[in-house]
C-alpha atoms as a PDB file:
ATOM      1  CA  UNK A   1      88.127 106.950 107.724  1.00  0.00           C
ATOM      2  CA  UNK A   2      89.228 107.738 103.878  1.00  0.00           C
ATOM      3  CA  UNK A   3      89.368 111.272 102.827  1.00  0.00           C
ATOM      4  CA  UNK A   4      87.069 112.818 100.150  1.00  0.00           C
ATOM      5  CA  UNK A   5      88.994 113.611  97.305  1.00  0.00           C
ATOM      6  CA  UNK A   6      90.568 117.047  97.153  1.00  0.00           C
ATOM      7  CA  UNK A   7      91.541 118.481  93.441  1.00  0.00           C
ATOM      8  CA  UNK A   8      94.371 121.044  93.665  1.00  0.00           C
ATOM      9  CA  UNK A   9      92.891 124.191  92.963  1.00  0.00           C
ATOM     10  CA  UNK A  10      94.070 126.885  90.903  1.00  0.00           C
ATOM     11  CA  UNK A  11      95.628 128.591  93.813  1.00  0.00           C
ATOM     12  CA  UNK A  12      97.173 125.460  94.549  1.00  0.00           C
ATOM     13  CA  UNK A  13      98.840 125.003  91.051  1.00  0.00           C
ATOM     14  CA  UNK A  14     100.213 128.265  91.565  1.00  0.00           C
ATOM     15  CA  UNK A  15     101.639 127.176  94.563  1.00  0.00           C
ATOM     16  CA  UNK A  16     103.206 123.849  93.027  1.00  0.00           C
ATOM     17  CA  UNK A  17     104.693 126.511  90.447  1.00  0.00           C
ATOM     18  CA  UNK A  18     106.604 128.808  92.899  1.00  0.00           C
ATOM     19  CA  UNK A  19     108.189 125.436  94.768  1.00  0.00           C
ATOM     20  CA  UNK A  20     109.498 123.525  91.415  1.00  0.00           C
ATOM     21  CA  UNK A  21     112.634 126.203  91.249  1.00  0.00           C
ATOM     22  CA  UNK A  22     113.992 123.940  93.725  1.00  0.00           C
ATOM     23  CA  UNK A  23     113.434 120.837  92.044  1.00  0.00           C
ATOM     24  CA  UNK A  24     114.466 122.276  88.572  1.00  0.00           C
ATOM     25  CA  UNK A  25     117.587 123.585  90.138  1.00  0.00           C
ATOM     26  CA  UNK A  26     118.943 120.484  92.256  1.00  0.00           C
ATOM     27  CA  UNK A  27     118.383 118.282  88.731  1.00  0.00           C
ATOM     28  CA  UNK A  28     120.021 120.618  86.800  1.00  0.00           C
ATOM     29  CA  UNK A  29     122.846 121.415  88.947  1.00  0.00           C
ATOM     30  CA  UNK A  30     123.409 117.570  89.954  1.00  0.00           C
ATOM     31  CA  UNK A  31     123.377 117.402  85.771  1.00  0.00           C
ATOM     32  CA  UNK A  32     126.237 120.292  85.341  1.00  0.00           C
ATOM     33  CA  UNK A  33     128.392 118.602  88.098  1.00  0.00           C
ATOM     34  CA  UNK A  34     128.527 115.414  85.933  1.00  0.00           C
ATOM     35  CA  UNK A  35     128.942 117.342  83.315  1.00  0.00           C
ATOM     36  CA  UNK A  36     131.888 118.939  84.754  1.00  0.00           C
ATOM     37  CA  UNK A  37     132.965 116.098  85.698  1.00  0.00           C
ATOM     38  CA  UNK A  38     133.360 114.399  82.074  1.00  0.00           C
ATOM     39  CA  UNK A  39     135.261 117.882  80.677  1.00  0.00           C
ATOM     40  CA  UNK A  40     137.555 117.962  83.687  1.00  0.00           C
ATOM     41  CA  UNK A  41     138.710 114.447  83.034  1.00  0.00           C
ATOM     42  CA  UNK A  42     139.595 115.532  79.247  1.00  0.00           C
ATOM     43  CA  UNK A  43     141.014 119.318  80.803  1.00  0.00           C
ATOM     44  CA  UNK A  44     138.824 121.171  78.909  1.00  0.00           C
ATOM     45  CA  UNK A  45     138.552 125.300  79.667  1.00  0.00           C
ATOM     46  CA  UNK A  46     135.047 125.778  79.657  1.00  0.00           C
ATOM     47  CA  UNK A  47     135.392 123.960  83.292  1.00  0.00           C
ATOM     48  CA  UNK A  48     136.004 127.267  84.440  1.00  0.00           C
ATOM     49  CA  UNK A  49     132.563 128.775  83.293  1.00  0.00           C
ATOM     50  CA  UNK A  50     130.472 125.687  84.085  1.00  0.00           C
ATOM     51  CA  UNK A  51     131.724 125.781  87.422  1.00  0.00           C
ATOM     52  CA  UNK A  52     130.997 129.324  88.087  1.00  0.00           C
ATOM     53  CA  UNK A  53     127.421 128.940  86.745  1.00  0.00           C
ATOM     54  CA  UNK A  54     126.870 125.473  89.496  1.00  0.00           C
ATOM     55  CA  UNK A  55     128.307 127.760  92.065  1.00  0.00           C
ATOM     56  CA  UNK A  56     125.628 130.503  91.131  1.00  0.00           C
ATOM     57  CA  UNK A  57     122.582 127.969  90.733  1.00  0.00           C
ATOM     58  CA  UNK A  58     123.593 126.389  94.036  1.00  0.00           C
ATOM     59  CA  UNK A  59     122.946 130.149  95.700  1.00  0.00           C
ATOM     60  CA  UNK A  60     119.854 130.185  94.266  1.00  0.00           C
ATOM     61  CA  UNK A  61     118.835 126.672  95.449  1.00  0.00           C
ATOM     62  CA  UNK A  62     120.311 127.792  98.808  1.00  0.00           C
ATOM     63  CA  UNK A  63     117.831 130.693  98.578  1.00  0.00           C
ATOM     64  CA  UNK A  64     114.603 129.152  96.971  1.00  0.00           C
ATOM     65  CA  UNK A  65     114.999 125.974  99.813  1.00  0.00           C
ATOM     66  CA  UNK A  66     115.524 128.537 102.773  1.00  0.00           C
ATOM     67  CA  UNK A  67     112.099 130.031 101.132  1.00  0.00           C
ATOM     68  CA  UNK A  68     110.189 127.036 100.701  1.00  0.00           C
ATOM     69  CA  UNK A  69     110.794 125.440 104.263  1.00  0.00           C
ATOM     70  CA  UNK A  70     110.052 128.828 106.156  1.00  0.00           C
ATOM     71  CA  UNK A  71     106.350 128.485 103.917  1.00  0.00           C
ATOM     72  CA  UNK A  72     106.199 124.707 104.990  1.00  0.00           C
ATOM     73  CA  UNK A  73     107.201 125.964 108.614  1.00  0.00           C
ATOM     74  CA  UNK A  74     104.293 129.008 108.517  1.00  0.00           C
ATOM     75  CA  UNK A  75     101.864 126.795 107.355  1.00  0.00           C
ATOM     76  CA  UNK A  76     100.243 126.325 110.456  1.00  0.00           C
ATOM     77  CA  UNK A  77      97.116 123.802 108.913  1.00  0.00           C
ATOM     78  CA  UNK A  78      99.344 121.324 107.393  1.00  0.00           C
ATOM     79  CA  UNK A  79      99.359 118.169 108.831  1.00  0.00           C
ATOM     80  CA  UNK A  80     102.614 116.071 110.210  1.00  0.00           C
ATOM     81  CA  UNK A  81     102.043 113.596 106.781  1.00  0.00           C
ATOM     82  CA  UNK A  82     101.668 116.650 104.224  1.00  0.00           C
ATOM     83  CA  UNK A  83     104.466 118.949 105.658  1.00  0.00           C
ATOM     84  CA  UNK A  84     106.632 115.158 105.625  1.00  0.00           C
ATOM     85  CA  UNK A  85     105.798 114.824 102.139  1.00  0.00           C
ATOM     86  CA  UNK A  86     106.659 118.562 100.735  1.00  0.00           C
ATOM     87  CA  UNK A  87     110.050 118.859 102.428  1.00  0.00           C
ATOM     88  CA  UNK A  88     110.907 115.565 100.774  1.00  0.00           C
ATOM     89  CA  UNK A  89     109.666 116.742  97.213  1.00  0.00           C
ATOM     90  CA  UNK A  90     110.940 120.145  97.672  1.00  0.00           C
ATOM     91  CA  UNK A  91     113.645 120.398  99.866  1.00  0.00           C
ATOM     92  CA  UNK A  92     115.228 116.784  99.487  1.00  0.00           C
ATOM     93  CA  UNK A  93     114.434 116.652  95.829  1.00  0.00           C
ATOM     94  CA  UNK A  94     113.104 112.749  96.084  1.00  0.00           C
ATOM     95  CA  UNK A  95     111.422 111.061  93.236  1.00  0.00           C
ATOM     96  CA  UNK A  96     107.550 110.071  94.042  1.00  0.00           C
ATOM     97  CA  UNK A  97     109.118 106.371  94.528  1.00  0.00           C
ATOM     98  CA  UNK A  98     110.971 107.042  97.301  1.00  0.00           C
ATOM     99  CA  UNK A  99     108.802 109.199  99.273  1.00  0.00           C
ATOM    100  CA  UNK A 100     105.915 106.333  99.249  1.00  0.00           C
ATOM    101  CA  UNK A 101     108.497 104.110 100.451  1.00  0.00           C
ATOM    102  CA  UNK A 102     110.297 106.124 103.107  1.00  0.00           C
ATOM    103  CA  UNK A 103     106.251 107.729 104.208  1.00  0.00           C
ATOM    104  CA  UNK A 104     105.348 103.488 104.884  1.00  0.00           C
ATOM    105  CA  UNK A 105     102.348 104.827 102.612  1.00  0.00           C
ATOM    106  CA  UNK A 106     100.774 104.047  98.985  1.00  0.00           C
ATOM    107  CA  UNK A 107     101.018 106.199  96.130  1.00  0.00           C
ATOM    108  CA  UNK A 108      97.707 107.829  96.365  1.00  0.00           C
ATOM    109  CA  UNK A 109      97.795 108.300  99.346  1.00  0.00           C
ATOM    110  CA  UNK A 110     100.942 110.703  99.262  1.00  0.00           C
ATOM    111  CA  UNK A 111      99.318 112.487  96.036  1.00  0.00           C
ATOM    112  CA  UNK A 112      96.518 112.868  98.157  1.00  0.00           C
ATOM    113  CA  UNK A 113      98.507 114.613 100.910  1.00  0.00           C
ATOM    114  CA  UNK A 114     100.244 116.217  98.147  1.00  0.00           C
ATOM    115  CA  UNK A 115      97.647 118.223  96.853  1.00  0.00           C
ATOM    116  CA  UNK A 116      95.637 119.084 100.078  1.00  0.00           C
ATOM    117  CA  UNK A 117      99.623 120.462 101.515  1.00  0.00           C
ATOM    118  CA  UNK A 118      99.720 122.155  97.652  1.00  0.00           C
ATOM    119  CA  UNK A 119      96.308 124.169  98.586  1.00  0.00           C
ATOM    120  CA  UNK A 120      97.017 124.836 101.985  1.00  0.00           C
ATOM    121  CA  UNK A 121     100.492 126.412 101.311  1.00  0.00           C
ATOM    122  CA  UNK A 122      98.601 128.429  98.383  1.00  0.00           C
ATOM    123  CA  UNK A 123      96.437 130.293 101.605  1.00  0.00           C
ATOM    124  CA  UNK A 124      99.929 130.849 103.419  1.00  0.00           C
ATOM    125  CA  UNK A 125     101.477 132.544  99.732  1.00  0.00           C
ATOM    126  CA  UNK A 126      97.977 134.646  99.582  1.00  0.00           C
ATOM    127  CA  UNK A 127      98.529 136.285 103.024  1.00  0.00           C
ATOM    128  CA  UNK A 128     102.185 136.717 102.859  1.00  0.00           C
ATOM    129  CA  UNK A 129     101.388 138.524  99.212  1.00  0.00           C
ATOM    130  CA  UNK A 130      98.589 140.383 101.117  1.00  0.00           C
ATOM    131  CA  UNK A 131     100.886 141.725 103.646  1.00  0.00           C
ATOM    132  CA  UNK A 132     103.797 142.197 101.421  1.00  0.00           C
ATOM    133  CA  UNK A 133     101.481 144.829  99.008  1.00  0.00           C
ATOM    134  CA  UNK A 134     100.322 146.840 102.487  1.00  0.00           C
END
């Protein structure tokens, strides 16, 4: 039976918003290591600094993963394919490719189960903000 076509909502966008810190800081950290890499090998200083600021990113990704699974985990209306599909995106940082491939499923498909996961975790972020303010 195919699925009616679900949008992601404004609440959902804001939702896809608040998990990218993990994908923006597992690119970016996996980019500094390189780059640390290339100034080691020429015994540059400033390997020093640029290792102190991967060590600080990598507590933040730390952080913003053990976040984002506990709202995948709390989520209690996702299904077995949408929770797959966000803790691949946002907790094993995979590109779309590889998550179509290792799901057995077709790209529109996983957008699909993207989205409807995107505005389901966006009700779990309301009532966690809800209870958080009283």
């Amino acid at each position: 039976m195919a699925r009616k076509y679900q949008p992601l909502t404004a609440d959902g966008q804001r939702a896809k918003e608040r998990l990218s810190p993990c994908i923006e800081k597992a690119v970016l950290i996996e980019e500094l290591t390189e780059e640390r890499s290339d100034i080691a090998a020429r015994g540059f200083p400033e390997e020093k600094e640029l290792s102190a600021r991967i060590d600080t990113l990598f507590a933040d990704l730390v952080t913003a993963r053990r976040a984002v699974g506990k709202l995948i985990h709390e989520t209690p209306s996702l299904t077995s394919l949408e929770r797959r599909v966000l803790r691949l995106r946002y907790l094993c940082v995979e590109p779309w490719d590889a998550i179509c491939v290792r799901l057995c499923r077709e790209r529109a498909c996983v957008f699909s189960a993207y989205r409807r996961a995107l505005n389901k975790v966006a009700e779990t972020m309301d009532a966690w903000e809800e209870d958080e303010a009283g």
